[in-house]
Protein backbone atom coordinates (compact mmCIF):
# COMPACT_ATOMS: atom_id res chain seq x y z
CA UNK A 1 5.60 -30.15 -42.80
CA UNK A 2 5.43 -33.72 -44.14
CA UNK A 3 4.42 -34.52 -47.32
CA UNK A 4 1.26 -36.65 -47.96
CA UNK A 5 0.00 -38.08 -51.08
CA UNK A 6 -4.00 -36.58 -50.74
CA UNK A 7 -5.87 -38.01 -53.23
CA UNK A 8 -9.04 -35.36 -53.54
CA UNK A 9 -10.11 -35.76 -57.37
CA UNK A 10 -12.48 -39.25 -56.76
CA UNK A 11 -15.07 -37.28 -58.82
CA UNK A 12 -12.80 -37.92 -62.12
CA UNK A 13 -12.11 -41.61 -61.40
CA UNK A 14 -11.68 -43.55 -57.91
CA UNK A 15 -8.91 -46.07 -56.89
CA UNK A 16 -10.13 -49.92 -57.05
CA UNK A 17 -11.34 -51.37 -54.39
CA UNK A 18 -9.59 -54.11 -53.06
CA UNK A 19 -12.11 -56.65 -53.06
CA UNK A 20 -12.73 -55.76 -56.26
CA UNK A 21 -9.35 -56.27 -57.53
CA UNK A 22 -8.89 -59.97 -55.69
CA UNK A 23 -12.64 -60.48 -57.50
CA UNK A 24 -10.90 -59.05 -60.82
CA UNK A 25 -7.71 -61.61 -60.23
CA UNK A 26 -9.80 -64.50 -59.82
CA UNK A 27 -11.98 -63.57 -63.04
CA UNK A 28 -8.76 -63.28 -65.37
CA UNK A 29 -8.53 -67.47 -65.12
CA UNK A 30 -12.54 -67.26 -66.74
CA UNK A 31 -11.41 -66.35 -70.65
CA UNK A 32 -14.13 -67.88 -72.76
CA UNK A 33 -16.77 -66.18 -74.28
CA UNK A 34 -20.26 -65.89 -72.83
CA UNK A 35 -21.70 -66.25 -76.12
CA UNK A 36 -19.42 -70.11 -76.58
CA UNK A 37 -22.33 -73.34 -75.40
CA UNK A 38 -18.96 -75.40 -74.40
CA UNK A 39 -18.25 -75.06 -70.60
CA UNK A 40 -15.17 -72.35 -71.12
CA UNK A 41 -18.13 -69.82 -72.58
CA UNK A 42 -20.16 -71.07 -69.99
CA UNK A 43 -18.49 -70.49 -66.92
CA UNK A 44 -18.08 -66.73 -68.17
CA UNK A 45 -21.91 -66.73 -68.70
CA UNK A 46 -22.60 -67.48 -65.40
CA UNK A 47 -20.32 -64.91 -63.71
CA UNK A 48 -22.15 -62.08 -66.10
CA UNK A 49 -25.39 -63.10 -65.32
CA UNK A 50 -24.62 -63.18 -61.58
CA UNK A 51 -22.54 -59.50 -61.87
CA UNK A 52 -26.17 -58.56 -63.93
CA UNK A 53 -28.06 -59.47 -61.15
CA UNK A 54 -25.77 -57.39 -58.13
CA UNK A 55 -25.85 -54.04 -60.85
CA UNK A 56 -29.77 -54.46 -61.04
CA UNK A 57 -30.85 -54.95 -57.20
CA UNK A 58 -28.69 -52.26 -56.32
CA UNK A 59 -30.57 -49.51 -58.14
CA UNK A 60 -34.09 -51.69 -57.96
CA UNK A 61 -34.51 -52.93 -61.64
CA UNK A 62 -34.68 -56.43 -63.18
CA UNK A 63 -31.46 -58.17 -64.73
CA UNK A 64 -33.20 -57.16 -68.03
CA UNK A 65 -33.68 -54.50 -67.99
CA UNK A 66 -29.44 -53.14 -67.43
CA UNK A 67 -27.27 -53.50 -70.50
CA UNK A 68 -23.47 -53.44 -70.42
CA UNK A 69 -21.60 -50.84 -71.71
CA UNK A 70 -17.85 -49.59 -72.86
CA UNK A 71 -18.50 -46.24 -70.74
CA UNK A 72 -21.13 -43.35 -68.92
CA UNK A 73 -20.46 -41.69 -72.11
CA UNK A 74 -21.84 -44.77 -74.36
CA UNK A 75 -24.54 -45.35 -72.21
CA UNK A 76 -25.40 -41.40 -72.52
CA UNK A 77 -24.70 -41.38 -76.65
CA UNK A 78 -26.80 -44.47 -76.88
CA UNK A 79 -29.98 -42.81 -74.95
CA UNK A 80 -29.58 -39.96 -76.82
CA UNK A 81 -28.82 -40.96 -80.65
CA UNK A 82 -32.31 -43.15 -80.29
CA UNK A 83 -33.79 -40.03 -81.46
CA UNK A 84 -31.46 -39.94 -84.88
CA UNK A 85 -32.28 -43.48 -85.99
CA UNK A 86 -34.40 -44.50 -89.32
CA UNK A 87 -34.20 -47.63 -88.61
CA UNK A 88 -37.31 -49.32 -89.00
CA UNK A 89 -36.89 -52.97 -87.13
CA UNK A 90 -36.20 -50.92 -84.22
CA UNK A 91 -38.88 -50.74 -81.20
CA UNK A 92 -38.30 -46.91 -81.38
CA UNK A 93 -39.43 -46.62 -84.50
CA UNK A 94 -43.12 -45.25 -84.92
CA UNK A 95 -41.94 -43.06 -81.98
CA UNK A 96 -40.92 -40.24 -84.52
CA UNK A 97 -43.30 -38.02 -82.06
CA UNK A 98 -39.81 -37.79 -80.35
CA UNK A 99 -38.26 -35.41 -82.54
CA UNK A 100 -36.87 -33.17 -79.74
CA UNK A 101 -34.17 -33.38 -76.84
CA UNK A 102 -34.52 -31.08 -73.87
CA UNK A 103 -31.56 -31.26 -71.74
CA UNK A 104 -29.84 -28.37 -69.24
CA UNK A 105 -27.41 -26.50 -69.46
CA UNK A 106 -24.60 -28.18 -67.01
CA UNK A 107 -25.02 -31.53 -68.46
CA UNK A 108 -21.85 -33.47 -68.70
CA UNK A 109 -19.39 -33.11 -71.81
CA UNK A 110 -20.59 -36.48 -73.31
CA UNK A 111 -24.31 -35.02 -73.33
CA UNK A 112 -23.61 -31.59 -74.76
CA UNK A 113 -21.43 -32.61 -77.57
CA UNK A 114 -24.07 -35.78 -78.52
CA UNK A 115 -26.93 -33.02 -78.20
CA UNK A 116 -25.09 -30.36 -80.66
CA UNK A 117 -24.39 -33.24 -83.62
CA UNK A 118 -28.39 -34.24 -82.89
CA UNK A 119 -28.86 -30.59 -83.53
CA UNK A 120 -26.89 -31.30 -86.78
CA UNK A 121 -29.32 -33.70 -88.05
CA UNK A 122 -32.65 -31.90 -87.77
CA UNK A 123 -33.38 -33.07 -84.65
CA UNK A 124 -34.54 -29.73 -82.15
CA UNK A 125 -32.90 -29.35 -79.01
CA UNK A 126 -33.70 -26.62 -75.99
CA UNK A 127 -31.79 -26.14 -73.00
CA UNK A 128 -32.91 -25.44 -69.44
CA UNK A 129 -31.19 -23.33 -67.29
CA UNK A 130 -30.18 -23.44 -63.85
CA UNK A 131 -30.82 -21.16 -61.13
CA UNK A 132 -27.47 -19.84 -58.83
CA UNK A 133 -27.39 -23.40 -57.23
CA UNK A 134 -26.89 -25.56 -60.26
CA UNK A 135 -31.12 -26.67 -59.68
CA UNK A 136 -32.69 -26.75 -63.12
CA UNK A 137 -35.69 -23.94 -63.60
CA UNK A 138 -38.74 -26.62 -63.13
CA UNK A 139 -41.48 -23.53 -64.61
CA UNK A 140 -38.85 -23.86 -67.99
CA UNK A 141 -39.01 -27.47 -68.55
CA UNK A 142 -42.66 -27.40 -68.11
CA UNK A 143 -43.01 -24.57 -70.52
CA UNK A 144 -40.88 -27.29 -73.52
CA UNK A 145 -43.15 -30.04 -72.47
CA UNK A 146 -45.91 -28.23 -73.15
CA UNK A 147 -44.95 -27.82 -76.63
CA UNK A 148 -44.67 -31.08 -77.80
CA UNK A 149 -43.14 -34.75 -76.94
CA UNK A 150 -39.43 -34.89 -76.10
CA UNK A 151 -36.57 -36.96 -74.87
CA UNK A 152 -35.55 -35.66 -71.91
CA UNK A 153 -32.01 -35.83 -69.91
CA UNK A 154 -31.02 -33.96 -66.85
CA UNK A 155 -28.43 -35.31 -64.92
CA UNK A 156 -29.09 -36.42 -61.21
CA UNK A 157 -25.67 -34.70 -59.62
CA UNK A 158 -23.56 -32.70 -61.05
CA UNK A 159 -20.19 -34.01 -61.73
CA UNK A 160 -18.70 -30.37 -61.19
CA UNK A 161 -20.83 -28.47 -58.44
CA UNK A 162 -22.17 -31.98 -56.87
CA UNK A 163 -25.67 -30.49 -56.81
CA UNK A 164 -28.63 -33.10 -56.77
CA UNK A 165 -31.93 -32.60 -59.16
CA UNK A 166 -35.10 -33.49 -57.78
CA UNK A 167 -35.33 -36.44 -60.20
CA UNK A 168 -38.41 -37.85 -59.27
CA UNK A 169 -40.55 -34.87 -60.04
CA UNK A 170 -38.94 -33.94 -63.12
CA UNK A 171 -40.44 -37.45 -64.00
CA UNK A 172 -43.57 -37.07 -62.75
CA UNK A 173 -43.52 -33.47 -64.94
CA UNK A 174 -41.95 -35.20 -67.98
CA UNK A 175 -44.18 -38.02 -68.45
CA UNK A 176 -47.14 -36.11 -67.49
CA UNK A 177 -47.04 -34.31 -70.80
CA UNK A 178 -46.14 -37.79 -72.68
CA UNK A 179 -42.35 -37.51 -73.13
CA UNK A 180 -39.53 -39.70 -72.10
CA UNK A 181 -36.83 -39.36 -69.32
CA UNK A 182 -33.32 -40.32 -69.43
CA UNK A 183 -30.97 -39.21 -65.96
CA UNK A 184 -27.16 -39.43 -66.37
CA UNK A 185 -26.50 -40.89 -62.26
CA UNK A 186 -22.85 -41.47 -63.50
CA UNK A 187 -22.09 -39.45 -60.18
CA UNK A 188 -24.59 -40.14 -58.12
CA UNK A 189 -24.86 -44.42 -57.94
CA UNK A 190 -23.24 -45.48 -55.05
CA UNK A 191 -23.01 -42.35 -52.92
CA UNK A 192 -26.49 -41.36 -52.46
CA UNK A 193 -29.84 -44.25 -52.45
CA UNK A 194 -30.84 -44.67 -56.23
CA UNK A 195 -34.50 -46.70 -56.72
CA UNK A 196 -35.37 -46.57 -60.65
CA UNK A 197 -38.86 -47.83 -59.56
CA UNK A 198 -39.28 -44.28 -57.14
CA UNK A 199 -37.35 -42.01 -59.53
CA UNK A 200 -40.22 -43.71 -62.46
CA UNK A 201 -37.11 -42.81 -65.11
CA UNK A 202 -36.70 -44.77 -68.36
CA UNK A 203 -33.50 -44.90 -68.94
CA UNK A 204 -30.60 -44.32 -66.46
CA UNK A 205 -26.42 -44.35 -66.81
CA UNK A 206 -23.83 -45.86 -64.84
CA UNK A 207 -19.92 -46.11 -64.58
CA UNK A 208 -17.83 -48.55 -62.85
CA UNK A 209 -15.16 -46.59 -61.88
CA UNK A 210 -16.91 -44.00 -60.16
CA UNK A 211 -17.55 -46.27 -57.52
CA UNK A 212 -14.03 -48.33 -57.32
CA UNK A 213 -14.85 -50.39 -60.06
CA UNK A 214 -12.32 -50.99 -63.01
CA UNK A 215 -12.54 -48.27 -66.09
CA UNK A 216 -14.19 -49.29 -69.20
CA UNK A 217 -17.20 -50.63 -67.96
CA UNK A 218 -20.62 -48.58 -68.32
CA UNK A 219 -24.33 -49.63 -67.71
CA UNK A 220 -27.17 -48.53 -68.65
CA UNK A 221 -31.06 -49.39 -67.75
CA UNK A 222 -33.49 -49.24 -69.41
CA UNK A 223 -37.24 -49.82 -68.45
CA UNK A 224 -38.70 -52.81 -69.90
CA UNK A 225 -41.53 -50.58 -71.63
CA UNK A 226 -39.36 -48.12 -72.80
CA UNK A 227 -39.03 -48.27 -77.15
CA UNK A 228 -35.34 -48.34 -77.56
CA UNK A 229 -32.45 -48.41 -80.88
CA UNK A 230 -28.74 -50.02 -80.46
CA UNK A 231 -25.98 -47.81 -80.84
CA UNK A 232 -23.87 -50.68 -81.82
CA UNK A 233 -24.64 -53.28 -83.80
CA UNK A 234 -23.64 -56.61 -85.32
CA UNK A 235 -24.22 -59.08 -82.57
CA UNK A 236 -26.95 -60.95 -80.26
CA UNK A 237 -25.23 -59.84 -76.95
CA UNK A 238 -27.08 -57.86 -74.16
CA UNK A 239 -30.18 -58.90 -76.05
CA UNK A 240 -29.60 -57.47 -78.67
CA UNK A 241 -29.00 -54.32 -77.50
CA UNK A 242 -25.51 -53.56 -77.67
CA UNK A 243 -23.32 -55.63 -80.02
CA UNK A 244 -19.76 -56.74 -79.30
CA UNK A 245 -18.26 -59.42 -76.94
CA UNK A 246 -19.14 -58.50 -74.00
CA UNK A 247 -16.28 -57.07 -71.28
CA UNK A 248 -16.51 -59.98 -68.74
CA UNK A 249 -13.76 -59.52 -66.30
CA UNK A 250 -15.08 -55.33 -66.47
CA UNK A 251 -18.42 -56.66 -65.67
CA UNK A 252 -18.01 -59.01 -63.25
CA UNK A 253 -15.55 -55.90 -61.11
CA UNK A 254 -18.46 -53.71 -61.87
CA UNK A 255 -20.65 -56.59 -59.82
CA UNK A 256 -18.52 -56.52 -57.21
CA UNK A 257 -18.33 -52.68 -56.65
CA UNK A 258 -22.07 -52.28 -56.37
CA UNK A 259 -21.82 -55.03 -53.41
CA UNK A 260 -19.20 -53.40 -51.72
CA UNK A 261 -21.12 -50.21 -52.05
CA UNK A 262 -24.54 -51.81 -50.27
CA UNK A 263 -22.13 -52.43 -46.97
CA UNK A 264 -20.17 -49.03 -47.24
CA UNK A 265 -22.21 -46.12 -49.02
CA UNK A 266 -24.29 -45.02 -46.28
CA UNK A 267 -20.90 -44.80 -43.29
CA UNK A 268 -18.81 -43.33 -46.16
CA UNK A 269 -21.59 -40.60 -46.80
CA UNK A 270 -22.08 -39.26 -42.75
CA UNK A 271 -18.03 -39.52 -42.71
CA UNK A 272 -17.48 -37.65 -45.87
CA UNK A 273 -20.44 -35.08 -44.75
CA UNK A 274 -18.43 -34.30 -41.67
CA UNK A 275 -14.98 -33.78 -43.90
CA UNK A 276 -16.64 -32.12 -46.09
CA UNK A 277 -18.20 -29.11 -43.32
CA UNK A 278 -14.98 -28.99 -41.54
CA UNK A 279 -12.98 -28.26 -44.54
CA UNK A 280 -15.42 -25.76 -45.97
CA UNK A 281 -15.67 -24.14 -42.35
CA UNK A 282 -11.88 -24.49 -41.96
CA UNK A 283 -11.50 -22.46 -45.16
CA UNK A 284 -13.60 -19.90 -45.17
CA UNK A 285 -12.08 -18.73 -41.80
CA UNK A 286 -8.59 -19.09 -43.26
CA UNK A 287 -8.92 -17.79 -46.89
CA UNK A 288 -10.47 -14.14 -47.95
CA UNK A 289 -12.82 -13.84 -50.32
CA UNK A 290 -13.81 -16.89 -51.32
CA UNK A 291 -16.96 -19.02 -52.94
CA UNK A 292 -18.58 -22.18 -52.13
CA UNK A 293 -20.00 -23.11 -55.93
CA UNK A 294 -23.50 -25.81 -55.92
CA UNK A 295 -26.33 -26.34 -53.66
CA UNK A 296 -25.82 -25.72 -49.50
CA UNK A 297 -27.84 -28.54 -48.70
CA UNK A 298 -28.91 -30.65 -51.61
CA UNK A 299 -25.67 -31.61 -53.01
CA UNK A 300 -22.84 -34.66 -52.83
CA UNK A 301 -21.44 -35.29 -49.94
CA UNK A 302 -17.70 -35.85 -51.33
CA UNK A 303 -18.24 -33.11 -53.53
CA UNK A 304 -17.24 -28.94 -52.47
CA UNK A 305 -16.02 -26.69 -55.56
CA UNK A 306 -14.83 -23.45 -54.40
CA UNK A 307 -13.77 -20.08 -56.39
CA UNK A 308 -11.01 -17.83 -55.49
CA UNK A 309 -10.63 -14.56 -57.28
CA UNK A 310 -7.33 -13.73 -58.23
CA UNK A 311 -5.84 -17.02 -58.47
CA UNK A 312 -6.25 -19.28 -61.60
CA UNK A 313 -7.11 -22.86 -61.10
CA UNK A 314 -4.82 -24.07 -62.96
CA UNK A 315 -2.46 -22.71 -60.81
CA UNK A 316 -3.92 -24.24 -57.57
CA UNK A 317 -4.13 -27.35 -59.01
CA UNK A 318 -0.54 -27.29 -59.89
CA UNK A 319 0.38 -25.65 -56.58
CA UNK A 320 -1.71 -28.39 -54.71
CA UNK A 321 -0.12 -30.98 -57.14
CA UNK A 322 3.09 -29.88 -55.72
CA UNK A 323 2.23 -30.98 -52.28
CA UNK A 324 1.36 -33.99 -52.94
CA UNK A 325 -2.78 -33.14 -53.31
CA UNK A 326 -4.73 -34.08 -56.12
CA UNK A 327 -7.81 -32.15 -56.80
CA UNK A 328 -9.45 -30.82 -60.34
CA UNK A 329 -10.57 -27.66 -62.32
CA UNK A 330 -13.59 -29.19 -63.62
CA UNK A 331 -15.16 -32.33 -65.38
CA UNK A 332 -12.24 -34.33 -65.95
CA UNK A 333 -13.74 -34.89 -69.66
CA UNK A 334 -12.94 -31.32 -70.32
CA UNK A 335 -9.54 -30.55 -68.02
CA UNK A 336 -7.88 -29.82 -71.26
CA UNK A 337 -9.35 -26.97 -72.04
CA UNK A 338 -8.56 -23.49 -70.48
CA UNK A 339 -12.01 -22.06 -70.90
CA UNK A 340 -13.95 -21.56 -67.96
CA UNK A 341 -16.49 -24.07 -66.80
CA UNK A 342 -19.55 -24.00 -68.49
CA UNK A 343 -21.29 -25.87 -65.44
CA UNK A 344 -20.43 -22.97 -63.05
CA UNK A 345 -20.93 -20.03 -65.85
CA UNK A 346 -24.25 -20.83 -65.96
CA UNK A 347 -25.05 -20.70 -62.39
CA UNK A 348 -23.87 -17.06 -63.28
CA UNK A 349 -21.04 -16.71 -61.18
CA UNK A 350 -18.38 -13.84 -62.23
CA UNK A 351 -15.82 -15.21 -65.65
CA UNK A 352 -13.28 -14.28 -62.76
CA UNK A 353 -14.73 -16.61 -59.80
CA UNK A 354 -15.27 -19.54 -62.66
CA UNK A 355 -11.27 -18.83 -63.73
CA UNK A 356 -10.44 -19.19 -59.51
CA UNK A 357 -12.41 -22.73 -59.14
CA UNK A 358 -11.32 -26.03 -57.92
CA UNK A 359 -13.40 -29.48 -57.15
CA UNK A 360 -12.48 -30.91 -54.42
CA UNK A 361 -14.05 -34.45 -54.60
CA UNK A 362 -13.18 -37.06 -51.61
CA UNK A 363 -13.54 -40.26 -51.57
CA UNK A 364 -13.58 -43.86 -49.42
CA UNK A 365 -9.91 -43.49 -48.50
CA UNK A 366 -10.28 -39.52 -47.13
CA UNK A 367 -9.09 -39.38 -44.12
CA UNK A 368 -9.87 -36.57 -41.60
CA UNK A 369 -5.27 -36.00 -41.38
CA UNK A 370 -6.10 -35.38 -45.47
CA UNK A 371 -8.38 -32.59 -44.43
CA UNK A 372 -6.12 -30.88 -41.81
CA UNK A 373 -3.34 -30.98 -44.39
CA UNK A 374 -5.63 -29.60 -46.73
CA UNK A 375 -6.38 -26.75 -44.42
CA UNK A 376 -2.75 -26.57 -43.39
CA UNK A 377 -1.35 -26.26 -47.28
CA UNK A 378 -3.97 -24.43 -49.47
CA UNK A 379 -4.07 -20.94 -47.52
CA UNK A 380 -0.51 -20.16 -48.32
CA UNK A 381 -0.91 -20.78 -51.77
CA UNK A 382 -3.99 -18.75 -52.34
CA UNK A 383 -1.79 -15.97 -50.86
CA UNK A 384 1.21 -17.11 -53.30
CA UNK A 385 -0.81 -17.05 -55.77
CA UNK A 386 -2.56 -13.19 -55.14
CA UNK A 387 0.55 -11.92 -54.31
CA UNK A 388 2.47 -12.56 -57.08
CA UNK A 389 -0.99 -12.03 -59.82
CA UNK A 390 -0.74 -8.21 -57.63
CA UNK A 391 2.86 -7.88 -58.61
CA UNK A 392 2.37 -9.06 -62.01
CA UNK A 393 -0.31 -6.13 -62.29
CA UNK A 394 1.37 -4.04 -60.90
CA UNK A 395 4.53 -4.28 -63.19
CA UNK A 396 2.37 -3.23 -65.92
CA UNK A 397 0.86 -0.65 -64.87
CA UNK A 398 4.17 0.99 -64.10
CA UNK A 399 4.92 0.19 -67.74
CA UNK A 400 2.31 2.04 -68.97
């Protein structure tokens, strides 16, 4: 058997596009800054504002109403740490009716940690949970509203499990009781249509290099009625929203990557669908006793986790890794740790099952050979694996 080099972890980070990395070439000769008046500040003030304008029509907004970030996670911590600031020039000040954050329970890294320090500083925070398919309990989040105003943040697809939330009528339900909405669609702009205007959210994250953009480059929008409090400060950029010069040449790659998406997300999607059923159908008829974690229907396209009991993922991973395959254990933000996934936990799958999981997240340069070698490599070390975790048992119990 040949080796290939299988990229299959495009949920952690994709490769860049290469447009965007001619666009990104070209840029590096524009090095003033867009705050300079001469024509060297200039010139890299017009190739924001255009980059602005490409980020905003591709999830329906105004130019205005998207800021420029260092990250997802920035863009996330700056939604969320509105509700922790005193500050009274602020337009979210006299909103202290917000004095509560209702997120779920399989909300990304960057969420949960930002909601636990909130927790630290008086502010209240309640957690939805999520029924066996990663879909947050709708009669729960009603029940919070009911209670009082919140900020509210539920991701649109899980970055794990790939299921999609029904993110339009978790609006409707959140403002109908007077509260606000923030959705983390870190993983779900540019693989499935995103319309801020249909979802009716207020605020809403983005990430370059989820969608073969350069790293270090976030976004987030915010609706132009929405009260809202910088994270950073110190500076007139991004309207005063976000202080700092801004990242040009990461903006202006982040510009072209939500172009490039317009011509290629919806081919990409009904290819990666297809991949996506063969390989779950190719291993379930190969491999024993295994799981298919996250929604059947309403979930990613590129996105299949799967559990196998009696073989660690870490293992797999390295196994895979091995063979020239790349896939993950988890949210990328938290593949240092050896605890189990939180995200799949509280689906309530078995500690054993969560232990035995990999994501397997394709991407734009998937072919359908990476899926046949795929199928060809993983079912012999699943059996590796078993086999020796059987012997290993079994040389202690004859110890005993």
């Amino acid at each position: 058997m040949v080796l290939r080099n299988v990229y299959m972890d495009n949920n952690a980070t994709t490769p860049l596009h290469p447009e965007v990395k001619k666009e990104l070439v070209k840029a590096m000769e524009v090095f003033g800054n867009p705050s300079s008046m001469h024509q060297f500040g200039q010139a890299a003030k017009v190739m924001m504002k255009e980059a602005r304008e490409s980020v905003a029509s591709f999830i329906g907004s105004s130019p205005e109403e998207i800021i420029f970030t260092g990250s997802g996670s920035e863009a996330n911590n700056t939604v969320l740490s509105i509700l922790a600031c005193p500050a009274r020039q602020c337009s979210f000040s006299g909103a202290g009716k917000y004095n509560k954050v209702i997120t779920s329970v399989i909300e990304h890294p960057c969420v949960m940690e930002t909601v636990k320090c909130l927790s630290d500083r008086s502010i209240e925070v309640k957690y939805i949970s999520v029924d066996k398919y990663g879909k947050i309990k709708m009669d729960e989040l009603e029940q919070e509203l009911k209670k009082g105003p919140a900020l509210v943040s539920i991701m649109t697809a899980n970055n794990e499990i790939g299921t999609i939330q029904d993110i339009k009528k978790i609006s409707e339900i959140v403002h109908q009781y007077g509260s606000l909405f923030h959705t983390d669609a870190v993983q779900a702009v540019g693989k499935i249509p995103i319309d801020v205007n249909d979802l009716g959210v207020d605020f809403l994250t983005m990430s370059a290099h989820k969608i073969y953009g350069p790293k270090g480059i976030g976004a987030l929008y915010i609706h132009r009625d929405t009260p809202f409090c910088p994270l950073i400060r110190g500076g007139h950029q991004e309207g005063g929203r976000r202080a700092g010069t801004e990242n040009t040449l990461g903006i202006v790659g982040f510009g072209k990557a939500v172009q490039l998406r317009k011509e290629e997300m919806t081919a990409e999607h009904d290819r990666l669908l297809k991949y996506k059923e063969k390989l779950r159908e190719g291993l379930k008829n190969r491999i024993e006793h295994i799981y298919f974690n996250g929604h059947p229907e309403d979930s990613l396209a590129n996105t299949l986790n799967v559990s196998f009991p009696g073989a660690e993922g870490e293992s797999i991973l390295l196994y895979l890794d091995l063979e020239g395959i790349a896939v993950s254990t988890g949210s990328a933000c938290a593949s240092g740790s050896l605890d189990p996934s939180h995200v799949l936990l509280s689906t309530g799958i078995p500690i054993e099952n969560a232990h035995g999981s990999i994501r397997i997240s394709m991407g734009r340069e998937t072919s359908e050979e990476d899926i046949d070698y795929m199928l060809d490599v993983l079912p012999g070390i699943i059996k590796k694996i078993r086999d020796m975790s059987t012997v290993s048992m079994g040389s202690v119990g004859g110890i005993k």
